[in-house]
C-alpha atoms as a PDB file:
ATOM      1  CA  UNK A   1       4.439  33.962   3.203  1.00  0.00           C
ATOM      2  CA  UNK A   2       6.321  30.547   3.496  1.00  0.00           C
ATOM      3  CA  UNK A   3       6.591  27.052   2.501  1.00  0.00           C
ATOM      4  CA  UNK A   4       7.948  23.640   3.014  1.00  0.00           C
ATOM      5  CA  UNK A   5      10.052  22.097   0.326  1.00  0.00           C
ATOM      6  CA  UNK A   6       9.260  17.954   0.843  1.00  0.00           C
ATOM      7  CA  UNK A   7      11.588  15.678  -1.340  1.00  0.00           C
ATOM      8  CA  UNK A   8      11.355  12.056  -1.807  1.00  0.00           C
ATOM      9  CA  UNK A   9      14.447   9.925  -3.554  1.00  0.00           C
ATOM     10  CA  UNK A  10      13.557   6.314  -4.776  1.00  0.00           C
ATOM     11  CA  UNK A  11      15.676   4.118  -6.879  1.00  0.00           C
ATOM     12  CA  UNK A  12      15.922   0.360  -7.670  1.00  0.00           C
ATOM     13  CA  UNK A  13      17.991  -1.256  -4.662  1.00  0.00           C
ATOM     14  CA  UNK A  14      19.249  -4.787  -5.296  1.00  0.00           C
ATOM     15  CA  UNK A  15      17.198  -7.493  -2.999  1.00  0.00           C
ATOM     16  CA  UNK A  16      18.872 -10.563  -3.998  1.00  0.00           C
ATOM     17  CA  UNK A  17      19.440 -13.196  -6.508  1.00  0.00           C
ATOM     18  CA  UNK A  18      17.222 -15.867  -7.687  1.00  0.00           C
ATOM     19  CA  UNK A  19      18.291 -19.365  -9.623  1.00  0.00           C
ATOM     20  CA  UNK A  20      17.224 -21.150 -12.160  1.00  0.00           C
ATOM     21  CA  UNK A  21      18.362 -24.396 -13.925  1.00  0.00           C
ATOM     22  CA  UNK A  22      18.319 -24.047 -18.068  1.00  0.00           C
ATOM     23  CA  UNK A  23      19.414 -26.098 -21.299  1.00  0.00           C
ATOM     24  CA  UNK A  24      23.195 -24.046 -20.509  1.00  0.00           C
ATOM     25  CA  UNK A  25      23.610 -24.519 -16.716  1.00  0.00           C
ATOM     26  CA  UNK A  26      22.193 -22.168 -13.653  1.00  0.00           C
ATOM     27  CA  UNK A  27      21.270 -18.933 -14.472  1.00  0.00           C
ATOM     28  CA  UNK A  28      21.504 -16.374 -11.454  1.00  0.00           C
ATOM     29  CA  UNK A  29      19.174 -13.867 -12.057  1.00  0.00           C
ATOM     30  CA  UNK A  30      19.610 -10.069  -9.698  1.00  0.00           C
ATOM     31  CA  UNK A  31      16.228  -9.007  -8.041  1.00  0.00           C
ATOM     32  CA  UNK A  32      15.573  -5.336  -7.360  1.00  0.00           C
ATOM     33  CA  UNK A  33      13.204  -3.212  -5.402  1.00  0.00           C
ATOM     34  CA  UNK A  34      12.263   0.332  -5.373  1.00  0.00           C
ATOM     35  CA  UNK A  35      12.366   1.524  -2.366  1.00  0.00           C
ATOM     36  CA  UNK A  36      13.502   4.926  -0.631  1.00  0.00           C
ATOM     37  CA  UNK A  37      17.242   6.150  -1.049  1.00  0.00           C
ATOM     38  CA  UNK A  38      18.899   7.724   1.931  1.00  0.00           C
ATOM     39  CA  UNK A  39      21.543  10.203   2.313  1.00  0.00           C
ATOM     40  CA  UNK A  40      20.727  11.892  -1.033  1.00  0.00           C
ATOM     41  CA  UNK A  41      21.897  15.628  -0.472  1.00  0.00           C
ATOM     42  CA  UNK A  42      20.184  18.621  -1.895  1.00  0.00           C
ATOM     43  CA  UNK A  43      21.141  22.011  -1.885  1.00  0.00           C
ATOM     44  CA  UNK A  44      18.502  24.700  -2.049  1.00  0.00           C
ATOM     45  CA  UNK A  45      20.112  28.200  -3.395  1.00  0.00           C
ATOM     46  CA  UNK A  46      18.065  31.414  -3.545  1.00  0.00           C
ATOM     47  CA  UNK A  47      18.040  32.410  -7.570  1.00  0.00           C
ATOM     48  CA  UNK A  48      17.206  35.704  -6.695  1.00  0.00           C
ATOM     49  CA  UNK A  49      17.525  38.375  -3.614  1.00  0.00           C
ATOM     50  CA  UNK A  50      15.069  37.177  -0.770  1.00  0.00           C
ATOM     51  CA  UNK A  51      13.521  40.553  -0.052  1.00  0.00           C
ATOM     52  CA  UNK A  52      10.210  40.681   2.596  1.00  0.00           C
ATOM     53  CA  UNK A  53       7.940  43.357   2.550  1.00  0.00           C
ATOM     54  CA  UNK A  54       9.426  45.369   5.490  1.00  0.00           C
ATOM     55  CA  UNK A  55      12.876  45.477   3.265  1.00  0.00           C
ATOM     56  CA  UNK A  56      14.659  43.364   5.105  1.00  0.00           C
ATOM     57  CA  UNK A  57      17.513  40.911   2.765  1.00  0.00           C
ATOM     58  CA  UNK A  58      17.212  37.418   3.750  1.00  0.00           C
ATOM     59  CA  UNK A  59      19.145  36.019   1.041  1.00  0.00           C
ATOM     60  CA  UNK A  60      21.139  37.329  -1.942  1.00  0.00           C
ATOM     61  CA  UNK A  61      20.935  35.491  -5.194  1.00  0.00           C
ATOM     62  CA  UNK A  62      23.509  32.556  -5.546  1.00  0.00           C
ATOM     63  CA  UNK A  63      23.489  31.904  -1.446  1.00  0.00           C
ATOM     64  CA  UNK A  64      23.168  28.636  -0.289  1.00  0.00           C
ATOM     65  CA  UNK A  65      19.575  28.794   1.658  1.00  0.00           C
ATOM     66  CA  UNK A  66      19.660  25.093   3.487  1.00  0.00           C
ATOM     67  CA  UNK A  67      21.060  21.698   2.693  1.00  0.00           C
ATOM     68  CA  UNK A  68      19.271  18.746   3.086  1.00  0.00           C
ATOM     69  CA  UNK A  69      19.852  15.133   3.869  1.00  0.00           C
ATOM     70  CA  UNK A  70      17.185  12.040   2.768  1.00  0.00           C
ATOM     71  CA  UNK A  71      16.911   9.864   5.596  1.00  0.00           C
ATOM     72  CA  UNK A  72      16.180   6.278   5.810  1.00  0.00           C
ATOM     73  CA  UNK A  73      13.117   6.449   4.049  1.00  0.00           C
ATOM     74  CA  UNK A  74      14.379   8.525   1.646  1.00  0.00           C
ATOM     75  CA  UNK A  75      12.381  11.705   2.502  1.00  0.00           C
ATOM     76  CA  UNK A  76      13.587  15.314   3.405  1.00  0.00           C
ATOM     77  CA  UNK A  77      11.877  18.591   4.596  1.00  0.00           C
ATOM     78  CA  UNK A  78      13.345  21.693   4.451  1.00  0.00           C
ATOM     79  CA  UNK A  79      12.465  24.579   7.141  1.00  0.00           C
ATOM     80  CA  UNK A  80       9.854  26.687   6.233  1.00  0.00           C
ATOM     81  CA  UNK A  81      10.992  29.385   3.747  1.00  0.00           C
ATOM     82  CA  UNK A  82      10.262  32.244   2.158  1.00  0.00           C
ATOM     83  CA  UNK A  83       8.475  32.543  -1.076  1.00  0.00           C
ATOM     84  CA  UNK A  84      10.582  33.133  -3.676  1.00  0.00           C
ATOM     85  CA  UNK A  85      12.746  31.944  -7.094  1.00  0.00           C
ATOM     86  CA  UNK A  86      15.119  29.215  -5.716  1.00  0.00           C
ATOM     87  CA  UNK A  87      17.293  26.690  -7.382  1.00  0.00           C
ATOM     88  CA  UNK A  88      17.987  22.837  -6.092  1.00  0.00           C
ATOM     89  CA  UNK A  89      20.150  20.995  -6.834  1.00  0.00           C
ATOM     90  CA  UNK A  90      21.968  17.566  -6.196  1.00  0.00           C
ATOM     91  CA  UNK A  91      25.462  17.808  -5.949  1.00  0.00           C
ATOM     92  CA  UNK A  92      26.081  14.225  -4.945  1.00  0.00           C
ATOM     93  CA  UNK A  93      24.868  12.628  -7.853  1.00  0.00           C
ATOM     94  CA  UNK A  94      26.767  10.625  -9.915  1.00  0.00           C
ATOM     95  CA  UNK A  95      25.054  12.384 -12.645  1.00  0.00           C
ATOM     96  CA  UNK A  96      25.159  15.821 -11.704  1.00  0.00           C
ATOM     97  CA  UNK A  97      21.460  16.952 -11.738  1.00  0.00           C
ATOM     98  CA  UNK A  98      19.463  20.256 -11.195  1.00  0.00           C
ATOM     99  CA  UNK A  99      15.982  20.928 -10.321  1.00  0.00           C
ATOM    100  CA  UNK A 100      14.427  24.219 -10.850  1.00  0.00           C
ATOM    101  CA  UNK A 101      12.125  25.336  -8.772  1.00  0.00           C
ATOM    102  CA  UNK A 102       9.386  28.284  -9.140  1.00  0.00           C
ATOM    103  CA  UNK A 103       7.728  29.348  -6.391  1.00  0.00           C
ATOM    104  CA  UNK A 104       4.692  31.531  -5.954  1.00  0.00           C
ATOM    105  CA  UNK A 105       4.788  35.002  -4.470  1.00  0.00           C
ATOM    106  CA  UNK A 106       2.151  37.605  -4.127  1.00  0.00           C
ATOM    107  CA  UNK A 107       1.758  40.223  -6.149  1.00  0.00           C
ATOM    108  CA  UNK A 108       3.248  43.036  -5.413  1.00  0.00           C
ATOM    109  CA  UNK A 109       0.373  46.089  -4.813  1.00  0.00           C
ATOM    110  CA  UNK A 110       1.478  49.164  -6.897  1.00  0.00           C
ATOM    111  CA  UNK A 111       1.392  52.274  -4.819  1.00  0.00           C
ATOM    112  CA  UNK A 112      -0.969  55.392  -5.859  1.00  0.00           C
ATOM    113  CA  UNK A 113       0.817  58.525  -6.330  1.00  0.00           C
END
């Protein structure tokens, strides 16, 4: 089984400035909007092996599954991936951050003897 990873990245951007007269002079106040941020990278690392059911590897723990990009409206998609325990995390930050992220997998089916 798979799954799409969908990010979205919003933060206050500065819109502009208004003015106001007062008792000490003008007072320039900043305006800001929250809107979409763009070019926020993600990296999405498998935080365990990626095994399918036919045995095959896909990914060993600590590799570096996809990297993604927020574009203009500050959204991202990753490909559609396997099930499994994965880490993201945002490495351009100013604040380095990390997400952890559990995803589902099916129960393994225990074999009769």
């Amino acid at each position: 089984a798979k799954g799409i990873i969908s990010i979205q990245k919003e933060g206050e951007v500065f819109e502009g400035v208004s003015t106001n007269k007062s008792e000490y002079g003008t007072l320039h106040t900043p305006s800001y909007k929250v809107k979409g941020l763009s070019n926020a990278e993600y990296t999405i690392t498998a935080d365990e092996d990626i095994i399918t059911g036919d045995g095959t590897t896909h990914f060993k723990k600590g590799d570096i599954i996809e990297t993604l990009k927020t574009d203009e409206n500050g959204k991202a998609n990753s490909a559609n991936l396997y099930l499994s325990l994965i880490h993201i995390s945002e490495p351009t930050r100013l604040l380095s951050i990390s997400y952890a992220v559990f995803c589902l997998k099916k129960k393994k089916k225990k074999k009769k003897k």
